[in-house]
Protein backbone atom coordinates (compact mmCIF):
# COMPACT_ATOMS: atom_id res chain seq x y z
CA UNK A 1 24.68 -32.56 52.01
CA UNK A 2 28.28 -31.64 50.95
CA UNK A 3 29.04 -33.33 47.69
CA UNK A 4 26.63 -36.48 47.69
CA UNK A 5 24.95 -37.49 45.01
CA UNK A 6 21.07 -36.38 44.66
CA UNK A 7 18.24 -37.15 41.67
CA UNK A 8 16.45 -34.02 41.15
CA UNK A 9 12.58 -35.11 39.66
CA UNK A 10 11.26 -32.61 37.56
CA UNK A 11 7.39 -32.81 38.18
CA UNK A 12 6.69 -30.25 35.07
CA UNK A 13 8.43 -33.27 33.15
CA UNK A 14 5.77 -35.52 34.29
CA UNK A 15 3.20 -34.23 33.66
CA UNK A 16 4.67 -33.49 30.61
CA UNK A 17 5.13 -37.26 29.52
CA UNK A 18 1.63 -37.95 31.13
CA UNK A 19 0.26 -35.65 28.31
CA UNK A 20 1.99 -37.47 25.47
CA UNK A 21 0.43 -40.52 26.89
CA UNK A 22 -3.06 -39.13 26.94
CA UNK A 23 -2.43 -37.50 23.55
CA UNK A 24 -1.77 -41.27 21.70
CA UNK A 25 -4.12 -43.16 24.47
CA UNK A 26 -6.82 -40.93 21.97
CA UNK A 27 -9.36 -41.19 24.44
CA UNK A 28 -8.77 -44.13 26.58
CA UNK A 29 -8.79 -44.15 30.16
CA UNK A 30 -5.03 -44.42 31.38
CA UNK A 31 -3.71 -46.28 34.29
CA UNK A 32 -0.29 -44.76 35.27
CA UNK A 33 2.07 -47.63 36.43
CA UNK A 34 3.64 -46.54 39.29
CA UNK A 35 5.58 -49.47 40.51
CA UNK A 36 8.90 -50.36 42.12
CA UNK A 37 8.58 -47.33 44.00
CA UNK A 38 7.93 -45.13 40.42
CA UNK A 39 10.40 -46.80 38.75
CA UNK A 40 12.49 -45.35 40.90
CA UNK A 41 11.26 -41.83 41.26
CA UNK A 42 9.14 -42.36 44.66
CA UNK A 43 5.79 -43.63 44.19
CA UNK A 44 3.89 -40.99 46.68
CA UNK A 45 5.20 -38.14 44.95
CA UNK A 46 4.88 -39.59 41.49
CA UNK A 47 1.29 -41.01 42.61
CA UNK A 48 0.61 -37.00 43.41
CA UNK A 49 1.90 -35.38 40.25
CA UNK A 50 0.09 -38.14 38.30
CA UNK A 51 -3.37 -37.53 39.80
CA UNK A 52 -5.03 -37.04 35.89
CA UNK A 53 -4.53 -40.54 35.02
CA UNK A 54 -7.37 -42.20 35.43
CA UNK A 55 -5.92 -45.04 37.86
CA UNK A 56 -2.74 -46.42 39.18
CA UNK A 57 -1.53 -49.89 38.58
CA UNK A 58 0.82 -50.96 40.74
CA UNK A 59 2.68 -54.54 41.14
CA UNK A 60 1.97 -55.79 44.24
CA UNK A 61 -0.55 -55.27 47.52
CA UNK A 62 1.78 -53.63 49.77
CA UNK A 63 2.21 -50.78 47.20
CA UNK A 64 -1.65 -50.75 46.37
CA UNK A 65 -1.99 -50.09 50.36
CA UNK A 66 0.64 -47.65 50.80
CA UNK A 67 -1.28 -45.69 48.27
CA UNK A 68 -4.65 -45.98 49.62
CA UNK A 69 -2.97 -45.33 53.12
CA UNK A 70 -2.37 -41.89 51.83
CA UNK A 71 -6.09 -41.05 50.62
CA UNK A 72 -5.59 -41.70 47.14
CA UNK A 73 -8.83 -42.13 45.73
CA UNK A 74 -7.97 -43.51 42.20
CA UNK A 75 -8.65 -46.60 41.14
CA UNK A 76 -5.83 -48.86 41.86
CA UNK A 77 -4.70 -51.81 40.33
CA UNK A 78 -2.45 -54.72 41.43
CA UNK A 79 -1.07 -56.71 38.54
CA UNK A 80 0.24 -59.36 40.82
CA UNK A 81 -3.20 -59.67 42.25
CA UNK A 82 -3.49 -61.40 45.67
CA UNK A 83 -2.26 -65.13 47.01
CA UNK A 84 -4.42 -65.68 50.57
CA UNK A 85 -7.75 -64.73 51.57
CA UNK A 86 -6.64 -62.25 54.20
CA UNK A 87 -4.88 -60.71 51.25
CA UNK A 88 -8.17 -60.19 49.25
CA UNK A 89 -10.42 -59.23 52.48
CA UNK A 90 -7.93 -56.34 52.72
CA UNK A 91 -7.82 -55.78 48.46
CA UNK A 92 -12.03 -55.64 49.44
CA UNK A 93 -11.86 -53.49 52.13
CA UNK A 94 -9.45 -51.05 50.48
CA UNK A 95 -11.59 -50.95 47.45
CA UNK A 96 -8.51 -52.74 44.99
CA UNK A 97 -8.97 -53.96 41.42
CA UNK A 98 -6.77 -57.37 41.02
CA UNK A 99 -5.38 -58.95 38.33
CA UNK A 100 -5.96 -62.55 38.47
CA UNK A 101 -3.72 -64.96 36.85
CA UNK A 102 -3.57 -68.82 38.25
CA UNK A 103 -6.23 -71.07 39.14
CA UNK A 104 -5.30 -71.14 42.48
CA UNK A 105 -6.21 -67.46 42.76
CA UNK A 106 -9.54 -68.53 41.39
CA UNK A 107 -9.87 -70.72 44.06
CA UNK A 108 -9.25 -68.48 47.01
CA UNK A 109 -12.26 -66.17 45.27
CA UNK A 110 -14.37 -69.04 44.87
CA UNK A 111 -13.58 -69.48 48.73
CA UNK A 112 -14.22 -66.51 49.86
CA UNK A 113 -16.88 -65.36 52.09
CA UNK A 114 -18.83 -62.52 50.12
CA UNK A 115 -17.43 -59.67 51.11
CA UNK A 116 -18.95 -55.98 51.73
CA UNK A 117 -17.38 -54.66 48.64
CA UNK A 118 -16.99 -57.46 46.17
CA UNK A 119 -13.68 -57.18 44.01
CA UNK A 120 -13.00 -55.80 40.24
CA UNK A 121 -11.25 -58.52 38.45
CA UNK A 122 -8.85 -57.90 35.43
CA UNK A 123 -8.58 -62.12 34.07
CA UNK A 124 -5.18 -62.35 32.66
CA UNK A 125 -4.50 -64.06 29.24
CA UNK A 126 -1.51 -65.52 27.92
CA UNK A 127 -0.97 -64.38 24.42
CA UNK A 128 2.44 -65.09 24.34
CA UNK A 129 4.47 -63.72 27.28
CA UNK A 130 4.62 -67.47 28.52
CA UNK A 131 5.04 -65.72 32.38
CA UNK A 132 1.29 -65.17 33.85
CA UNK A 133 -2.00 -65.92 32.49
CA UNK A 134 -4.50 -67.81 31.51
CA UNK A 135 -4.02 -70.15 28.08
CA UNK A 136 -6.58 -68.35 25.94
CA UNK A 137 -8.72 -71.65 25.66
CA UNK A 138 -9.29 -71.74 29.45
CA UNK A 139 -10.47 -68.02 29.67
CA UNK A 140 -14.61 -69.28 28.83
CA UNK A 141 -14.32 -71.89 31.70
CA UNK A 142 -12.33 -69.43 33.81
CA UNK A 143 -14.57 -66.68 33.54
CA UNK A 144 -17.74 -68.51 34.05
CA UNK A 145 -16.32 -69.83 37.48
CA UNK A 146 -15.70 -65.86 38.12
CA UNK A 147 -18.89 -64.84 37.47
CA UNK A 148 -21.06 -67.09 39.88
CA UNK A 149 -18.95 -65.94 42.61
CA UNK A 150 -20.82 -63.15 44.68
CA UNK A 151 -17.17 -62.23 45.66
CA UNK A 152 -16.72 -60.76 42.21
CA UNK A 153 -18.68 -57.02 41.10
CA UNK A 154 -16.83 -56.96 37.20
CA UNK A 155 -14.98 -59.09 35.15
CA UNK A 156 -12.21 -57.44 33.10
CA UNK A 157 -10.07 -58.93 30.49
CA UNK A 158 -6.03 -57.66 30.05
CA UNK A 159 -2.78 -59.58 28.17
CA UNK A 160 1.19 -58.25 28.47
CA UNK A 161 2.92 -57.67 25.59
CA UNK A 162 6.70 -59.67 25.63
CA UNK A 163 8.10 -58.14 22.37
CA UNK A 164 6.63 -54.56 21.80
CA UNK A 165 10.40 -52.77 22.53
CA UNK A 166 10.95 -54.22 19.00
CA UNK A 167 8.62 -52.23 16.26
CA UNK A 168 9.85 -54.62 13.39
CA UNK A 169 8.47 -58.03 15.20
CA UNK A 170 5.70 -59.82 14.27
CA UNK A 171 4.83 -60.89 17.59
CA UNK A 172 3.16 -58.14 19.02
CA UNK A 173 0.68 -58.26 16.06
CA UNK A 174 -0.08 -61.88 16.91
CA UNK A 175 -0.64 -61.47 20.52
CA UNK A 176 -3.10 -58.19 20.06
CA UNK A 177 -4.90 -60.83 17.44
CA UNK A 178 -5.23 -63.70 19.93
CA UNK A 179 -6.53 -60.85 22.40
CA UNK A 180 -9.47 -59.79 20.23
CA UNK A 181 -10.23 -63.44 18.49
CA UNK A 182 -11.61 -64.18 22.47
CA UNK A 183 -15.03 -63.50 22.62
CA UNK A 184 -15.96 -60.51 24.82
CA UNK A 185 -19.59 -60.58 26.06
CA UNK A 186 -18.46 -61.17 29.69
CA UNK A 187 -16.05 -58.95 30.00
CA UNK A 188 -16.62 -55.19 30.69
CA UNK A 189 -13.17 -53.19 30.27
CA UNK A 190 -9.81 -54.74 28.34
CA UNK A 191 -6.11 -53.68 28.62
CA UNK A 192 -3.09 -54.44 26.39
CA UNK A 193 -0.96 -51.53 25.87
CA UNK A 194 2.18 -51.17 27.77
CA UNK A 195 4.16 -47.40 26.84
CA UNK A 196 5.86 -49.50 23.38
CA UNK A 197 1.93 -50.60 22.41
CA UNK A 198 0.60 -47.16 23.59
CA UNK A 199 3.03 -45.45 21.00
CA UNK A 200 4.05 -48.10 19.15
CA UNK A 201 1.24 -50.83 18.07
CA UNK A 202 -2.51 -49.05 17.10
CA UNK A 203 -3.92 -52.37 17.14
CA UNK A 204 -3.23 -52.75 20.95
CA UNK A 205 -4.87 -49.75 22.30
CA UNK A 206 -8.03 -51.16 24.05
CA UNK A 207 -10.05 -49.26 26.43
CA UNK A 208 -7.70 -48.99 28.97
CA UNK A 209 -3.63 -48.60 28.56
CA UNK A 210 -1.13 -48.74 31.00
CA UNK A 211 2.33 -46.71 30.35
CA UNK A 212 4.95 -46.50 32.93
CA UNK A 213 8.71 -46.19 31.47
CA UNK A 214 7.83 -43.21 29.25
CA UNK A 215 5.80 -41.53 32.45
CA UNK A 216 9.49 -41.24 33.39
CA UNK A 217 10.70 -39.99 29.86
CA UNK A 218 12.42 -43.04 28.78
CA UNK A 219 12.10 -44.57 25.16
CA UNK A 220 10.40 -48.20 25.44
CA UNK A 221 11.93 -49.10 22.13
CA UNK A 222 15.37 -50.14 21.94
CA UNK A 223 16.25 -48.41 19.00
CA UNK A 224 15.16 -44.92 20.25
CA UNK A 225 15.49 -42.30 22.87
CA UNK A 226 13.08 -40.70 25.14
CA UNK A 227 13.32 -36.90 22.70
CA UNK A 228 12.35 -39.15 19.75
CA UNK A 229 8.79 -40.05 21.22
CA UNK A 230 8.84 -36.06 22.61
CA UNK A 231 9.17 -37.09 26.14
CA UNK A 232 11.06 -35.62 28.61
CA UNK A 233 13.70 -36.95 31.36
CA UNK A 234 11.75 -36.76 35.00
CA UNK A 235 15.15 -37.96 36.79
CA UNK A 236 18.61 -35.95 36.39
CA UNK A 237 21.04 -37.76 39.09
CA UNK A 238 24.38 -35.83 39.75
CA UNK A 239 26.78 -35.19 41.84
CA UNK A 240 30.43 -33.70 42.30
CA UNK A 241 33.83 -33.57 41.16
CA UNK A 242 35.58 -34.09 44.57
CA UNK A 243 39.33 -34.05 43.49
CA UNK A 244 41.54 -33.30 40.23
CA UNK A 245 44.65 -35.16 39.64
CA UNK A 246 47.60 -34.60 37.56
CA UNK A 247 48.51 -37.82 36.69
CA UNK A 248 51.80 -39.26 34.80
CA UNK A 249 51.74 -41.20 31.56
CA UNK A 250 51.85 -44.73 32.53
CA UNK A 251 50.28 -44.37 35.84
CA UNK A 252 47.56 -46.12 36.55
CA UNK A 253 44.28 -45.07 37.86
CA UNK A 254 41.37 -46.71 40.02
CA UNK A 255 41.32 -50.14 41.16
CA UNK A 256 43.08 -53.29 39.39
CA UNK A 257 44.87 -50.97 37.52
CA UNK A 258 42.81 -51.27 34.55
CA UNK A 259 43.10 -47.65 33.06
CA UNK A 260 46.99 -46.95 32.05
CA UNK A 261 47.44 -43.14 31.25
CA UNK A 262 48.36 -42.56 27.77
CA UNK A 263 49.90 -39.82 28.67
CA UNK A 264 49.90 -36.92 31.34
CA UNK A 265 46.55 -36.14 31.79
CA UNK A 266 44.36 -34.21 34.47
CA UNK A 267 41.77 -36.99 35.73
CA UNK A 268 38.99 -35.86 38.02
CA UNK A 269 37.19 -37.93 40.62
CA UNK A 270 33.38 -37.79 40.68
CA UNK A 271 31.51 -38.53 44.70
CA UNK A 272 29.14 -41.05 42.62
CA UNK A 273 29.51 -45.36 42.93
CA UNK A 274 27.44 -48.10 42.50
CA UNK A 275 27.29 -47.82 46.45
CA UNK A 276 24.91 -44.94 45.07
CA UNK A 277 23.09 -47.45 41.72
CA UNK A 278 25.97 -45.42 39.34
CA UNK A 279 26.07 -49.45 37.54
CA UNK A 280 29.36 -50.85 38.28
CA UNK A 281 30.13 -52.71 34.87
CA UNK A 282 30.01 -48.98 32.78
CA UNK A 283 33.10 -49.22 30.71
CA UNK A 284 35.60 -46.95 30.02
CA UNK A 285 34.19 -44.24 27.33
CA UNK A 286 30.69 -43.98 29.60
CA UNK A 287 30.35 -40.30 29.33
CA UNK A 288 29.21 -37.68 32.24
CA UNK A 289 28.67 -34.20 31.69
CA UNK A 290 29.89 -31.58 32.97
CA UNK A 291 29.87 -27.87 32.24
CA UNK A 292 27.93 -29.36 28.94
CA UNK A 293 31.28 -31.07 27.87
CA UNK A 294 30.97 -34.77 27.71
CA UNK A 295 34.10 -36.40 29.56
CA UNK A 296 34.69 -40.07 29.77
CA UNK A 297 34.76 -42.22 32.54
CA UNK A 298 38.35 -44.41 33.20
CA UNK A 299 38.56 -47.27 34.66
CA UNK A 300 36.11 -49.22 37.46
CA UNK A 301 33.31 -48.22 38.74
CA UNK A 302 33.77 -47.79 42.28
CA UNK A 303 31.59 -47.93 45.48
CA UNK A 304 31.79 -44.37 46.21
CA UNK A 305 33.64 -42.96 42.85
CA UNK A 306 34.05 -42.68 39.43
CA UNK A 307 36.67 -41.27 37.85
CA UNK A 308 37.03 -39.44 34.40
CA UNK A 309 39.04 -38.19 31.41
CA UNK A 310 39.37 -34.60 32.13
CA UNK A 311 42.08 -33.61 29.29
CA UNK A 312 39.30 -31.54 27.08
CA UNK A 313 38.06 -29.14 30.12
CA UNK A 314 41.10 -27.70 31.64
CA UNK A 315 39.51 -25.26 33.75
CA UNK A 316 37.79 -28.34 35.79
CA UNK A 317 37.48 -27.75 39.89
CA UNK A 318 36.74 -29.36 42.57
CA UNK A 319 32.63 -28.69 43.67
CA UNK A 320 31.74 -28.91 39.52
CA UNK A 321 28.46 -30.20 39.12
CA UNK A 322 28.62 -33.40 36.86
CA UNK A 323 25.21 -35.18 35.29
CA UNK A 324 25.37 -38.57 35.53
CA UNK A 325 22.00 -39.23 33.11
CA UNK A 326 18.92 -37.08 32.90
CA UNK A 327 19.11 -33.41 31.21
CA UNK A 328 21.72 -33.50 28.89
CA UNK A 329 22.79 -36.88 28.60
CA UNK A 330 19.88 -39.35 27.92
CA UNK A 331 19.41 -42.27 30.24
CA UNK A 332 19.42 -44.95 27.73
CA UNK A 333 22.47 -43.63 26.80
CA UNK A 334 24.10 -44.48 30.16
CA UNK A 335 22.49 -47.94 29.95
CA UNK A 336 23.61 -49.27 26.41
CA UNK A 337 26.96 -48.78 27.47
CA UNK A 338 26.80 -50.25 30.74
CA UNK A 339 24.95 -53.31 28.98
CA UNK A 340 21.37 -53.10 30.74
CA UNK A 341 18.26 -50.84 30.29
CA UNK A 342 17.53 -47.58 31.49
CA UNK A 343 14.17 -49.38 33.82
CA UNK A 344 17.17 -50.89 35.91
CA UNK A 345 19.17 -47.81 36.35
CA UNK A 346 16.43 -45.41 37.72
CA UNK A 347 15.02 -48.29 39.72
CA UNK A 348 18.53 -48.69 41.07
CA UNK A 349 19.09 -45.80 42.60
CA UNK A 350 20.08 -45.50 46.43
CA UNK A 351 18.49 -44.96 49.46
CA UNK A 352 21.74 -42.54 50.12
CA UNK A 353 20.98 -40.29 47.45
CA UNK A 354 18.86 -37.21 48.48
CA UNK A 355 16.03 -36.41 46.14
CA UNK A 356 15.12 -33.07 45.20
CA UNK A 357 11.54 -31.99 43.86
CA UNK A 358 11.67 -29.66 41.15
CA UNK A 359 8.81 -27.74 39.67
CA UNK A 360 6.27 -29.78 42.16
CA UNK A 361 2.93 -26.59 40.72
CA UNK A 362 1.22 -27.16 38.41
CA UNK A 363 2.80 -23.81 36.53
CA UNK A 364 6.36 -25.45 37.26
């Protein structure tokens, strides 16, 4: 409506980046992570533009339900797994695969009553995360317990990599070792690679991987973008130019004062804020787009608007479309000057922006 913000989600894009994924899984099954609401991009209408991956993994129950709740009938997995028994009566009932993590979670299972539809379990191993999982000495005890329980149908085996961004550390080579020095008999399906070990790390790619941040055609490395791995941005957020100013040099623009104009200069005001998840610490220099020209942002970040050097496009107007990050102007772009990563700026976006589905067929 008017000149708010929106994120338009190109679905051809998806499916796009879901093909590069199945191209380096090389014949593993692929479980799309869809979490956090799609990273951002709406889990539903990710979940339904995703439907050739093999499963979805999601992070926690209430997602895994909202997706069965809409007669998804994928495999689903939740990587949090579940913390009471009513929790894993309903995991049973709605047919869930868990991720199990903590003793105490072994507990609940060895407490349950057996249920109608006894539970996939993916055992999680530390290999060096140091944040969930199993020490790798416990997983022979652990996995014993599992399988006397008549609450359990499979036993699966899966790790996290911590340092996989990085292509040049050694630790991602030492965690997929400690992964395949466990022995494997009782275990049925295995899982390491994140999107950085899916097109990153060979010796990670078990029989199941689980990309999500290049789904959405961002780079998982932080020395690359997105169009280096041949993935493409799903999410283009933009909005407006709702005022040009002629401003005097030495005036000073946006709150605190913090931009002084070097000299007169046309500045135009953009109906974006971190009211909307624009972040509020991008510096001065961030660039937008619009028209194709790249102008910088001055001064703060506010709720409701940015502002911007407009000196280089002096035919600017009020209604201009201006990209914010997407098509154009690469997300990780956005987020290495703003000092974060591009995961927390599509997850960050606003209720109050309207999304817009773009290219939803298949022949999109």
């Amino acid at each position: 409506m008017g000149y708010a913000p929106q994120a338009t989600i190109d679905h051809a894009a998806l499916r796009h980046n879901l093909k590069c994924a199945r191209k380096a899984a090389n014949g593993r099954k692929i479980w799309a992570v869809i979490k956090a609401d799609g990273y951002g991009h709406g889990m539903l209408r990710t979940a339904r533009t995703l439907k050739e991956a093999d499963g979805f993994a999601v992070a926690r129950l209430d997602e895994a339900m909202r997706l069965r709740g809409e007669v998804v009938a994928h495999p689903i997995l939740v990587m949090g797994g579940c913390y009471t028994q009513a929790d894993l009566h309903t995991a049973s009932i709605a047919r869930l695969e868990l991720a199990l993590h903590d003793v105490q979670q072994v507990r609940l299972l060895q407490e349950m009553e057996p249920p109608q539809q006894p539970l996939t379990i993916w055992l999680k191993v530390d290999t060096g995360m140091h944040r969930l999982g199993f020490n790798h000495e416990a997983i022979h005890s652990t996995a014993e317990l599992l399988s006397k329980s008549p609450a359990v149908a499979q036993l699966n085996l899966m790790t996290h990599l911590a340092n996989a961004d990085d292509r040049n550390d050694p630790a991602t080579h030492a965690q997929c070792e400690l992964f395949e020095s466990i022995e494997h008999t009782r275990f049925s399906h295995y899982s390491i690679a994140n999107s950085a070990g899916l097109l990153g790390w060979p010796a990670s790619l078990s029989n199941w991987v689980r990309p999500g941040i290049m789904l959405y055609g961002a780079s998982p490395f932080f020395d690359t973008r997105a169009s280096d791995q041949g993935l493409l941005p799903v999410m283009t957020l933009h909005s407006r130019v709702i005022a040009v100013r002629h401003c005097r040099n030495g005036e000073k623009v946006g709150y605190g004062g913090s931009y002084i104009c070097p000299e007169a200069m046309t500045v135009a005001v953009i109906a974006i804020g971190y009211g909307d998840g624009y972040p509020r610490h991008a510096p001065t220099g961030t660039p937008v787009l619009v028209g194709g020209q790249r102008l910088p942002l001055i001064g703060r970040v506010s709720m409701d608007m940015i502002c911007v050097d407009a000196r280089v496009l002096p035919t600017i107007q009020m209604g201009d479309e201006v990209v914010l990050w997407g098509k154009g102007l690469p997300v990780e772009e956005i987020a290495e000057q703003a000092g974060t990563i591009a995961y927390e700026l599509l997850c960050g976006v606003k209720q109050r922006v309207a999304f817009i589905d773009q290219n939803e067929d298949e022949e999109g």
